[in-house]
C-alpha atoms as a PDB file:
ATOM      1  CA  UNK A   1    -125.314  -3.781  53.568  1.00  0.00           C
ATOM      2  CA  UNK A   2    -123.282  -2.111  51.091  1.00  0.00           C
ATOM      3  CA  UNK A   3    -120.596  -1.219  53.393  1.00  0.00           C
ATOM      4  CA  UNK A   4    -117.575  -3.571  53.369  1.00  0.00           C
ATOM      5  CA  UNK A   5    -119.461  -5.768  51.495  1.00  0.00           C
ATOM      6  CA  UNK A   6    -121.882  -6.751  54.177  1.00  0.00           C
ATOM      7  CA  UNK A   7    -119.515  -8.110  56.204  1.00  0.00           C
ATOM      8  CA  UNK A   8    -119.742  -7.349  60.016  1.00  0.00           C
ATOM      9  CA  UNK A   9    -116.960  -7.438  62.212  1.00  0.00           C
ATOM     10  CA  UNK A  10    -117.428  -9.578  65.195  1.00  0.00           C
ATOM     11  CA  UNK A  11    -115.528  -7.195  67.613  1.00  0.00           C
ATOM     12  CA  UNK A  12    -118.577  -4.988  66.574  1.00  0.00           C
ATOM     13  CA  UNK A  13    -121.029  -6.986  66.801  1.00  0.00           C
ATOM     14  CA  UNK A  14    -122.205 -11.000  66.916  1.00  0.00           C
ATOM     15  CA  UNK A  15    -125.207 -12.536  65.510  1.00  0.00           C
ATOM     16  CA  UNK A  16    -127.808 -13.858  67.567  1.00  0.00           C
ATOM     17  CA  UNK A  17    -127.741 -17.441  69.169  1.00  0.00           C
ATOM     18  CA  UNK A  18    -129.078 -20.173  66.609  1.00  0.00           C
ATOM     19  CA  UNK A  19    -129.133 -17.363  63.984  1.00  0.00           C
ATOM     20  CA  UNK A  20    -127.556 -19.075  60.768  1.00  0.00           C
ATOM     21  CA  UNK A  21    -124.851 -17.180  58.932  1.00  0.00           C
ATOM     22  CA  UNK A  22    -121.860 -17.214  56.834  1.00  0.00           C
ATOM     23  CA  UNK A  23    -118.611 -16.693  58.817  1.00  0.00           C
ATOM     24  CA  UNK A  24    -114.983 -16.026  58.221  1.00  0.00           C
ATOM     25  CA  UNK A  25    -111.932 -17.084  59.629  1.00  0.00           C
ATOM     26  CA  UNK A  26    -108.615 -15.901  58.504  1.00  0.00           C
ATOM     27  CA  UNK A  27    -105.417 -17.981  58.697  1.00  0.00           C
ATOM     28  CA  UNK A  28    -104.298 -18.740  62.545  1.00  0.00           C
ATOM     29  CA  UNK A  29    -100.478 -18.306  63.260  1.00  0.00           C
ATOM     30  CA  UNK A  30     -99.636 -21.798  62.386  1.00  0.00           C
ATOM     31  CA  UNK A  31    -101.160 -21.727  59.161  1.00  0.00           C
ATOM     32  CA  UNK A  32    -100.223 -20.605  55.515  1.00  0.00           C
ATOM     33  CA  UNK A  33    -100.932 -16.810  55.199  1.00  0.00           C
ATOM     34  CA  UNK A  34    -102.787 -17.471  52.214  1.00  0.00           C
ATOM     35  CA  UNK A  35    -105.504 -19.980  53.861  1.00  0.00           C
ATOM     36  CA  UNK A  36    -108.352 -18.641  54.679  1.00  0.00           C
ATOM     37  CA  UNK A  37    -112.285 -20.502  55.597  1.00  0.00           C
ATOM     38  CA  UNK A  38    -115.864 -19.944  54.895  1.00  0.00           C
ATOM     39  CA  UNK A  39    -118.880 -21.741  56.560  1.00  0.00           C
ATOM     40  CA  UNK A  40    -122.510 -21.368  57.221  1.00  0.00           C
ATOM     41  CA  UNK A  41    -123.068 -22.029  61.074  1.00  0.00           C
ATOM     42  CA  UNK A  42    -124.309 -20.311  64.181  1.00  0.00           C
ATOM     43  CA  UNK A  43    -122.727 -18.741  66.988  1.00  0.00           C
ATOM     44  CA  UNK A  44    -123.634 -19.435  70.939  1.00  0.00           C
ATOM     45  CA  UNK A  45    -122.194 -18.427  73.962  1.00  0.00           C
ATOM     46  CA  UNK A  46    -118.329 -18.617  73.215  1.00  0.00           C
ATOM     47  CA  UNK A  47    -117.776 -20.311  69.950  1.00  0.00           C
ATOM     48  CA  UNK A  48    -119.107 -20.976  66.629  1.00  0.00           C
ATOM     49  CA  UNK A  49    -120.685 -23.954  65.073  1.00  0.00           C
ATOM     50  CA  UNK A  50    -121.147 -25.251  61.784  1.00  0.00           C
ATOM     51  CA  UNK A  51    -123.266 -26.843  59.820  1.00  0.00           C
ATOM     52  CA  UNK A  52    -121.685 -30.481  60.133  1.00  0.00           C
ATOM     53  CA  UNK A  53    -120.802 -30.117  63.900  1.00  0.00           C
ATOM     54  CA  UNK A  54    -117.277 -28.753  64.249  1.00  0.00           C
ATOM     55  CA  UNK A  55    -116.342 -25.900  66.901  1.00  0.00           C
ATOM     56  CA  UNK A  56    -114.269 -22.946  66.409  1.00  0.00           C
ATOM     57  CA  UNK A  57    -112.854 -20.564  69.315  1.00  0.00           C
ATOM     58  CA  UNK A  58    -114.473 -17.264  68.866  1.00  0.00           C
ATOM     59  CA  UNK A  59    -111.263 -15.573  68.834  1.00  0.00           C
ATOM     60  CA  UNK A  60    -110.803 -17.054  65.004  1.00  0.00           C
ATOM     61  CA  UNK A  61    -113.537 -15.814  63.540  1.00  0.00           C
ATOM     62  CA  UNK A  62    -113.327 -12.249  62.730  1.00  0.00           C
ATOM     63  CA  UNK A  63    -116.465 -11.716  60.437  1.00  0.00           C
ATOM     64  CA  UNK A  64    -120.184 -12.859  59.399  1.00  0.00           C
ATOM     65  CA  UNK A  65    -123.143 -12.398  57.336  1.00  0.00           C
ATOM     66  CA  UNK A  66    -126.200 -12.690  57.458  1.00  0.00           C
ATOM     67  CA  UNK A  67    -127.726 -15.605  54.663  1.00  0.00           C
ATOM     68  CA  UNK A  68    -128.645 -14.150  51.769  1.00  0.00           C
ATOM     69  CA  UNK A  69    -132.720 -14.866  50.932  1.00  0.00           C
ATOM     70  CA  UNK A  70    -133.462 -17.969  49.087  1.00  0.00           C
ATOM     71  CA  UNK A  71    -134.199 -17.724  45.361  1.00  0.00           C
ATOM     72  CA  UNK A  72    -137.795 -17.164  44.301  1.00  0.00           C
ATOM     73  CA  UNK A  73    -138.023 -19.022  41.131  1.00  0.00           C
END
């Protein structure tokens, strides 16, 4: 998990349907360079979802995690 941080490129591989995660999207071509987003959703089929509802075309997001476990104490 050490290996780029744990991050896992989606062109290498997507997390299974339902499975919560954290994902990241870099800025799109219309956007400042320096934007960049981070959300906890799911992907299915061809896009991801997160947690409040909104959609985003696979294409833009180019990582994911998985959750890290809860706290114990």
């Amino acid at each position: 998990m050490s290996e780029n941080n744990g991050w896992i490129k989606c062109s290498e591989n997507l997390p299974d349907g339902g499975q919560l995660v954290i994902a990241f999207m870099p800025a799109q071509e219309d956007e400042d360079p320096g934007y960049w987003m981070m959300f906890i959703g799911t992907f299915e089929d061809e896009y991801w979802e997160d947690t409040e509802g909104e959609t985003y075309n696979l294409m833009h997001v180019t990582h994911w995690q998985p959750l890290p476990k809860m706290p114990i104490d």
